[in-house]
N, C-alpha and C. Protein backbone atom coordinates (compact mmCIF):
# COMPACT_ATOMS: atom_id res chain seq x y z
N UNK A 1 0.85 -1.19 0.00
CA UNK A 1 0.00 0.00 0.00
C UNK A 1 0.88 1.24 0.00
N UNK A 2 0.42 2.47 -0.66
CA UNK A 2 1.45 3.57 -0.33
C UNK A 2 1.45 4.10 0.66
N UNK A 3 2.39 4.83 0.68
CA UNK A 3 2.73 5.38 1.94
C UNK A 3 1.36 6.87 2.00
N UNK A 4 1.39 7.10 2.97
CA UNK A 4 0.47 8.26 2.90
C UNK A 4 0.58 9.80 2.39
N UNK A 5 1.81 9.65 2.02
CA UNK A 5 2.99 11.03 2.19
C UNK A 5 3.46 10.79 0.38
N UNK A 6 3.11 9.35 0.18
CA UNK A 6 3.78 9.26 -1.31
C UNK A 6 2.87 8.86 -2.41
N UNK A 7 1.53 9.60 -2.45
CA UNK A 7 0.50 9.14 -3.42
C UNK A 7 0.45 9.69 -4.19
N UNK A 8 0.54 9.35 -5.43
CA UNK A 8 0.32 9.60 -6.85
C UNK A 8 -0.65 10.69 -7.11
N UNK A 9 0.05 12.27 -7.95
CA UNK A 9 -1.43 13.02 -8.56
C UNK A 9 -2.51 12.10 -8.84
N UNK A 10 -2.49 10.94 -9.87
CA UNK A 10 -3.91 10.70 -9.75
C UNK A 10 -4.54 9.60 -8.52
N UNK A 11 -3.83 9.16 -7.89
CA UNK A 11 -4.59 8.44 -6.67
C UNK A 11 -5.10 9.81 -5.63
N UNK A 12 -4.63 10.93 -5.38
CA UNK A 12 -5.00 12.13 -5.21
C UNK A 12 -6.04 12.41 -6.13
N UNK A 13 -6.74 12.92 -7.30
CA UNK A 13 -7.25 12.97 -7.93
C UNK A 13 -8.51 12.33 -7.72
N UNK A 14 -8.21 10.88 -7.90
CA UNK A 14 -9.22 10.10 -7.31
C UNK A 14 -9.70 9.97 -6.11
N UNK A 15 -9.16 10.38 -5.14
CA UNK A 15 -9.66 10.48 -3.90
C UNK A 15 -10.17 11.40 -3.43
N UNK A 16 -10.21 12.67 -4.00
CA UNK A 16 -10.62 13.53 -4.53
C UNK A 16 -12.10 13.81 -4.71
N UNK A 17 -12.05 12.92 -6.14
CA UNK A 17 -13.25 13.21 -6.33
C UNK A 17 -14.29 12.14 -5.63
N UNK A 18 -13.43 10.90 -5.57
CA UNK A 18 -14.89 9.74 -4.75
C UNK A 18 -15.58 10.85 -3.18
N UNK A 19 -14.68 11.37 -2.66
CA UNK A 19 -14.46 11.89 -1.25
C UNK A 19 -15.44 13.45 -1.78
N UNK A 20 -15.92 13.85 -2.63
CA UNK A 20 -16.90 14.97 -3.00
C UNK A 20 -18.23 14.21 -3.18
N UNK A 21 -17.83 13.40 -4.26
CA UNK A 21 -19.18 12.37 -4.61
C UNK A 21 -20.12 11.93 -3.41
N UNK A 22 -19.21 11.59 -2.59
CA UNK A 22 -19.54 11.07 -1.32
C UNK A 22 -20.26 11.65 -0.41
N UNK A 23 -19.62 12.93 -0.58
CA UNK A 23 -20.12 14.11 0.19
C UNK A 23 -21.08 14.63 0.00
N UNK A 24 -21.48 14.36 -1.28
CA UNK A 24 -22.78 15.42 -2.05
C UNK A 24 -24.17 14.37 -1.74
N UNK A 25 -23.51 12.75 -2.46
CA UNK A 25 -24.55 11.73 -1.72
C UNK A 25 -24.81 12.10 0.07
N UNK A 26 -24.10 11.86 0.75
CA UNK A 26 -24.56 11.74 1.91
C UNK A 26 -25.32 13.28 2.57
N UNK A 27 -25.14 14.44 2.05
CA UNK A 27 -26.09 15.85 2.08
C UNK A 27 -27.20 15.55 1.62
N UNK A 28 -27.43 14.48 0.45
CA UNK A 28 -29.03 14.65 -0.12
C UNK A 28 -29.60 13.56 0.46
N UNK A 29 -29.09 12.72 0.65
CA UNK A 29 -29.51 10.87 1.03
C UNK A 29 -29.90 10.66 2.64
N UNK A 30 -28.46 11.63 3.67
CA UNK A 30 -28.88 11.39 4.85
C UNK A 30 -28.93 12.55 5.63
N UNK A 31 -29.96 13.67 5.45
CA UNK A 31 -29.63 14.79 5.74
C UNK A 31 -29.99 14.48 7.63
N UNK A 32 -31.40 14.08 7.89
CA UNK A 32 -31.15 13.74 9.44
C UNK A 32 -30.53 13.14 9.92
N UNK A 33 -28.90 12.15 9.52
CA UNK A 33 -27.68 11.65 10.38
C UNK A 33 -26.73 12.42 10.62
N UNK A 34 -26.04 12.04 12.06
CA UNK A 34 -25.45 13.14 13.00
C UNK A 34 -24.07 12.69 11.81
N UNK A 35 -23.29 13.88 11.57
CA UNK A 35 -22.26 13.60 10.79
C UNK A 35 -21.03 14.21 11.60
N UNK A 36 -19.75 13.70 11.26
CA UNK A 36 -18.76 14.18 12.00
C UNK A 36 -17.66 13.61 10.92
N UNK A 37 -16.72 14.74 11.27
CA UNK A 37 -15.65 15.08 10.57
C UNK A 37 -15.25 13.65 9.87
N UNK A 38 -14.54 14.05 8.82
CA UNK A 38 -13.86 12.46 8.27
C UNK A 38 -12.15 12.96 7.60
N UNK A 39 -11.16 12.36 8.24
CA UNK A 39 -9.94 12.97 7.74
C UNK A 39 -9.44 11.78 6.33
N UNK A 40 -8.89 12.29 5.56
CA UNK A 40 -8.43 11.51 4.63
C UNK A 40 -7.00 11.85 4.03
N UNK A 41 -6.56 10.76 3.20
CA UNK A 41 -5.12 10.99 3.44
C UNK A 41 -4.66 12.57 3.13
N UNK A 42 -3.40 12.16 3.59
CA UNK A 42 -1.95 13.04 3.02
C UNK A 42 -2.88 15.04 3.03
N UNK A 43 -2.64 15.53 2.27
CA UNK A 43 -3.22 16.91 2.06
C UNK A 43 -4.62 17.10 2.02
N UNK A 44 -5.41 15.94 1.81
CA UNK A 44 -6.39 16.03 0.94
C UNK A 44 -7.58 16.41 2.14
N UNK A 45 -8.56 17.47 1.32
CA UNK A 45 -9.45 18.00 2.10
C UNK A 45 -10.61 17.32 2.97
N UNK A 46 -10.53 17.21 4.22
CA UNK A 46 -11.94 16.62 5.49
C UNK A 46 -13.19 17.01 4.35
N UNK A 47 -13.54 15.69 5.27
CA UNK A 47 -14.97 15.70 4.75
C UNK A 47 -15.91 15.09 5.70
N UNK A 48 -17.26 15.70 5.92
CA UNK A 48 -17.79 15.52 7.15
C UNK A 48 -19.05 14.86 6.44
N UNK A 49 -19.53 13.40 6.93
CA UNK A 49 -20.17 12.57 6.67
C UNK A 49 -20.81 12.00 7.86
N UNK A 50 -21.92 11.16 7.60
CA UNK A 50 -22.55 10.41 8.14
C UNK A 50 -21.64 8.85 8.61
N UNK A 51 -21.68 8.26 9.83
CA UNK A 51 -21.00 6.69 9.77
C UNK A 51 -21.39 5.99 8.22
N UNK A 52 -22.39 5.34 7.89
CA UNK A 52 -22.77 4.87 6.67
C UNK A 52 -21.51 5.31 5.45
N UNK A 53 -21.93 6.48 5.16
CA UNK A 53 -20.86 6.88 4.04
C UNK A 53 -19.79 7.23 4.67
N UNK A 54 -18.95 7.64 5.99
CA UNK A 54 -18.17 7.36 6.59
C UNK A 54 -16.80 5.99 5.85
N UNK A 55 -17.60 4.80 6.32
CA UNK A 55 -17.16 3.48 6.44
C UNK A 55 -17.22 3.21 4.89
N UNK A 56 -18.16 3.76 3.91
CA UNK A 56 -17.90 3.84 2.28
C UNK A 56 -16.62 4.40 2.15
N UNK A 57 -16.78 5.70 2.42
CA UNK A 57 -15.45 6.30 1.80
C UNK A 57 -14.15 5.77 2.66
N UNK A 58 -13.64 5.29 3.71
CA UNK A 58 -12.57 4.43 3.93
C UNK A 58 -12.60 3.54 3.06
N UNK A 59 -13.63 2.59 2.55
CA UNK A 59 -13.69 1.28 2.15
C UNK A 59 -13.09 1.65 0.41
N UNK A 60 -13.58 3.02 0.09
CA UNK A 60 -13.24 3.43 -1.42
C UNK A 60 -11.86 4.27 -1.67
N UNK A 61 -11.43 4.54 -0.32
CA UNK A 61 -9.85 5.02 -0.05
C UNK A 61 -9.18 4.10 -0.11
N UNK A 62 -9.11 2.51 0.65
CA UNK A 62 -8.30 1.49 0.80
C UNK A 62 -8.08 0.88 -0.62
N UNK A 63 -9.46 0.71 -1.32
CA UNK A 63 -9.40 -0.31 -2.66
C UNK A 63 -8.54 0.68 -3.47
N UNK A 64 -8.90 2.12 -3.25
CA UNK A 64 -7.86 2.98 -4.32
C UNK A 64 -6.53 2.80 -3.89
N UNK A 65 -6.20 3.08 -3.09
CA UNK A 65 -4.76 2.51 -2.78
C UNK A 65 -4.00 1.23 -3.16
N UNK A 66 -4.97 0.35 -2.82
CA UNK A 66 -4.28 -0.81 -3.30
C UNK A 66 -4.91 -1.51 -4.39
N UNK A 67 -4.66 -0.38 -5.83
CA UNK A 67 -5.32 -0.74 -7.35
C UNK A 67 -3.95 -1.52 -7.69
N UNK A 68 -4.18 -2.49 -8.73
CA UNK A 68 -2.76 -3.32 -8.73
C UNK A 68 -2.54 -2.48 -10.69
N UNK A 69 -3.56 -2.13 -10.81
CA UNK A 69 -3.48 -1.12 -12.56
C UNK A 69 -2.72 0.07 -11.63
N UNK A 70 -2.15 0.65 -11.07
CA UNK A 70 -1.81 1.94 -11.16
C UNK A 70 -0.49 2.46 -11.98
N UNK A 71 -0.29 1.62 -12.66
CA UNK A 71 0.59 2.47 -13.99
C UNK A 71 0.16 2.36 -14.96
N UNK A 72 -1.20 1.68 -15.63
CA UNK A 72 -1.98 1.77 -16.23
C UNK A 72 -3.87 2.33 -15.94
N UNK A 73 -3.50 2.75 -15.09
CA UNK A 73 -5.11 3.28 -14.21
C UNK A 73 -6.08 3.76 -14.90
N UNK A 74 -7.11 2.89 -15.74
CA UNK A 74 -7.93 3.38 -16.41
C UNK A 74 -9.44 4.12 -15.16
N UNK A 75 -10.31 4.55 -15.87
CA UNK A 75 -11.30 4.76 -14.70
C UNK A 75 -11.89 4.04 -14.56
N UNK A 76 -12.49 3.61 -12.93
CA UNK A 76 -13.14 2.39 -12.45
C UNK A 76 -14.06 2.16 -13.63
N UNK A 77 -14.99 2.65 -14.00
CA UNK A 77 -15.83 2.29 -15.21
C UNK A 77 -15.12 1.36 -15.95
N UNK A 78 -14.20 1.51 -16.30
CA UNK A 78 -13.84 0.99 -17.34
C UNK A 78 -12.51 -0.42 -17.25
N UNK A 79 -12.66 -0.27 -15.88
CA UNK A 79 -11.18 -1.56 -15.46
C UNK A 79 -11.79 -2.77 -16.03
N UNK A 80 -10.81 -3.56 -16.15
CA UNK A 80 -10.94 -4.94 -16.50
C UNK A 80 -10.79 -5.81 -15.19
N UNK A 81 -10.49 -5.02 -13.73
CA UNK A 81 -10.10 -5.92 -12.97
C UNK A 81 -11.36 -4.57 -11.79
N UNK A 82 -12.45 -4.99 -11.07
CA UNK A 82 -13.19 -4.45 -10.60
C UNK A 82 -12.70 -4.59 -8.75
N UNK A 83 -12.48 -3.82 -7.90
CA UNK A 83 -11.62 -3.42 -6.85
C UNK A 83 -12.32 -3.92 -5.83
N UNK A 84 -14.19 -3.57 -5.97
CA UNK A 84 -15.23 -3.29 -5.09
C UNK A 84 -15.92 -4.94 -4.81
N UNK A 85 -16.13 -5.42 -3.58
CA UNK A 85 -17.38 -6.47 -3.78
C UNK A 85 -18.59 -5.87 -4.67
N UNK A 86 -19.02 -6.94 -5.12
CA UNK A 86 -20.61 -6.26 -5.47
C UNK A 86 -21.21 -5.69 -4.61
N UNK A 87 -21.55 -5.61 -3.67
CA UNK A 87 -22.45 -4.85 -2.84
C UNK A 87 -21.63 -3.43 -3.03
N UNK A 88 -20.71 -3.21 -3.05
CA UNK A 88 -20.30 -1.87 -2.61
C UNK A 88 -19.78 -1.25 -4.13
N UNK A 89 -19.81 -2.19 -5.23
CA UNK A 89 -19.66 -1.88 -6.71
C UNK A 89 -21.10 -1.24 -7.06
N UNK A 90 -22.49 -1.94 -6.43
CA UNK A 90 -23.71 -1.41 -6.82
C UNK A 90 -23.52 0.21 -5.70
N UNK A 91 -23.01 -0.17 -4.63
CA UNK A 91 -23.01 1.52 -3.73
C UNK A 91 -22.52 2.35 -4.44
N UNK A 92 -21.36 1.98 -4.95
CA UNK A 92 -20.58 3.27 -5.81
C UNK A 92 -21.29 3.68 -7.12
N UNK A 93 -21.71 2.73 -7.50
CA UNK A 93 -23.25 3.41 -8.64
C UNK A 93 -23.47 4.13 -8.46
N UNK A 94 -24.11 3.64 -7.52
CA UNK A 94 -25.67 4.55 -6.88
C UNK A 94 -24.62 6.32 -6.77
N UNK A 95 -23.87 6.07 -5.57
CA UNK A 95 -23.19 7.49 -5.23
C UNK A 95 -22.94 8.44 -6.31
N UNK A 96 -22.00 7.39 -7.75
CA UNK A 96 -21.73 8.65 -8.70
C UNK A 96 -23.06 8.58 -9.41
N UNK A 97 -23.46 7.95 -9.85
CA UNK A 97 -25.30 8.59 -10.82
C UNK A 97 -25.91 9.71 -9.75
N UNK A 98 -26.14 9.69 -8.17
CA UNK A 98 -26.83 10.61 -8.00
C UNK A 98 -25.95 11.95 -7.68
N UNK A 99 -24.53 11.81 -7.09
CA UNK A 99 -23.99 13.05 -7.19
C UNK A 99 -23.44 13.83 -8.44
N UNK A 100 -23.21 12.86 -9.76
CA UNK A 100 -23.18 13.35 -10.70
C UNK A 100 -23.87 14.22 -11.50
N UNK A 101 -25.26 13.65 -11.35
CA UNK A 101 -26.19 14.48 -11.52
C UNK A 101 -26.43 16.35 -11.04
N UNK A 102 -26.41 15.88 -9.43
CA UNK A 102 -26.50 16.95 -8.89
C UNK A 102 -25.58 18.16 -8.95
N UNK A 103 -24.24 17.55 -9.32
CA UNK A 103 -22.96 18.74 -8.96
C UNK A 103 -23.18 19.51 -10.71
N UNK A 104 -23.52 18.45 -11.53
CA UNK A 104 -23.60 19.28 -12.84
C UNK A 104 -24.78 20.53 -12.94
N UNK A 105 -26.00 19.97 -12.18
CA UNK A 105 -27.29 20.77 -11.69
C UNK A 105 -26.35 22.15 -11.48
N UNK A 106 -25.73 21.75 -10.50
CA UNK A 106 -24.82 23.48 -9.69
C UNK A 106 -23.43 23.53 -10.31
N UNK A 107 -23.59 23.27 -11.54
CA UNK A 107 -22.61 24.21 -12.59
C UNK A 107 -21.47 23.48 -12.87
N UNK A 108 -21.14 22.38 -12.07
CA UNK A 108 -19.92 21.84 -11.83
C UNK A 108 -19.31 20.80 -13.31
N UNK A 109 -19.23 21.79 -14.31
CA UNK A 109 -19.29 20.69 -15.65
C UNK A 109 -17.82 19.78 -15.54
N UNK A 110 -16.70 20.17 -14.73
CA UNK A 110 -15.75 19.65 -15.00
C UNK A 110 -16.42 17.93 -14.40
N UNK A 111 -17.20 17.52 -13.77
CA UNK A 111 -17.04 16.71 -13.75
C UNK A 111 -18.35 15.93 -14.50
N UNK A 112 -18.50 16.62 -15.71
CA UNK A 112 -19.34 15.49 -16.76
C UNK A 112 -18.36 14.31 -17.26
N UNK A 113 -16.92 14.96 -17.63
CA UNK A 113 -16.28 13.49 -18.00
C UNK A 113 -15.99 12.33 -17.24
N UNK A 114 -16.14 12.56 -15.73
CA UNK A 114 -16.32 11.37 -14.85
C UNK A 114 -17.77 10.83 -14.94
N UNK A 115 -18.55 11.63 -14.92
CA UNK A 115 -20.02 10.89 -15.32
C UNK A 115 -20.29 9.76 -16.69
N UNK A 116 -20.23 10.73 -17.41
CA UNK A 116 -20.00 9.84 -18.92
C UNK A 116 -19.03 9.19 -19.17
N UNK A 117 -18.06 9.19 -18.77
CA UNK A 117 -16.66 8.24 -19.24
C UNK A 117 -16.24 7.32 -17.66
């Protein structure tokens, strides 16, 4: 696994954006759960969640870390080698279709090419 101090622009990148996605799901999905801070690696910006998506986004930090494509890192969509159990391959669906949606709603086009691609 990497070190915390030595992660790749795009494993940054990606953690990134799952860790917004996440964020935007759990504002619309669980607005009455008590949420509390969530730290994530190296620089990368807190994010304050519900336990539920809490224990997602660790679970979608760890599998990113330890992608065995990362010198070929296509986007999860599109791997040939899938990271997630099913249960948590159908969660991560769910998360980017509905925050995708929404962040483009509020202007956010940079991330249509993670939606569509």
């Amino acid at each position: 696994m990497a070190n915390m101090n030595t992660l790749t622009r795009n494993q940054k990148s990606d953690i990134r954006l799952i860790g917004k996605f996440v964020e935007v799901y759990c504002t619309g999905k669980h607005r009455g759960a008590e949420r509390t801070p969530v730290a994530q690696p190296a620089e990368l910006d807190q994010r304050t969640l519900c336990p539920e998506c809490a224990s997602f986004l660790a679970y979608a930090v760890t599998r990113r870390l330890k992608c065995p494509l990362e010198a070929e890192k296509p986007t999860c969509k599109h791997c040939r080698t899938h990271c997630y159990t099913k249960p948590q391959l159908a969660k991560v669906k769910e998360i980017m279709a509905y925050s995708g949606r929404k962040l483009m709603l509020r202007g956010r086009l940079d991330y249509i090419w993670h939606y569509f691609f």
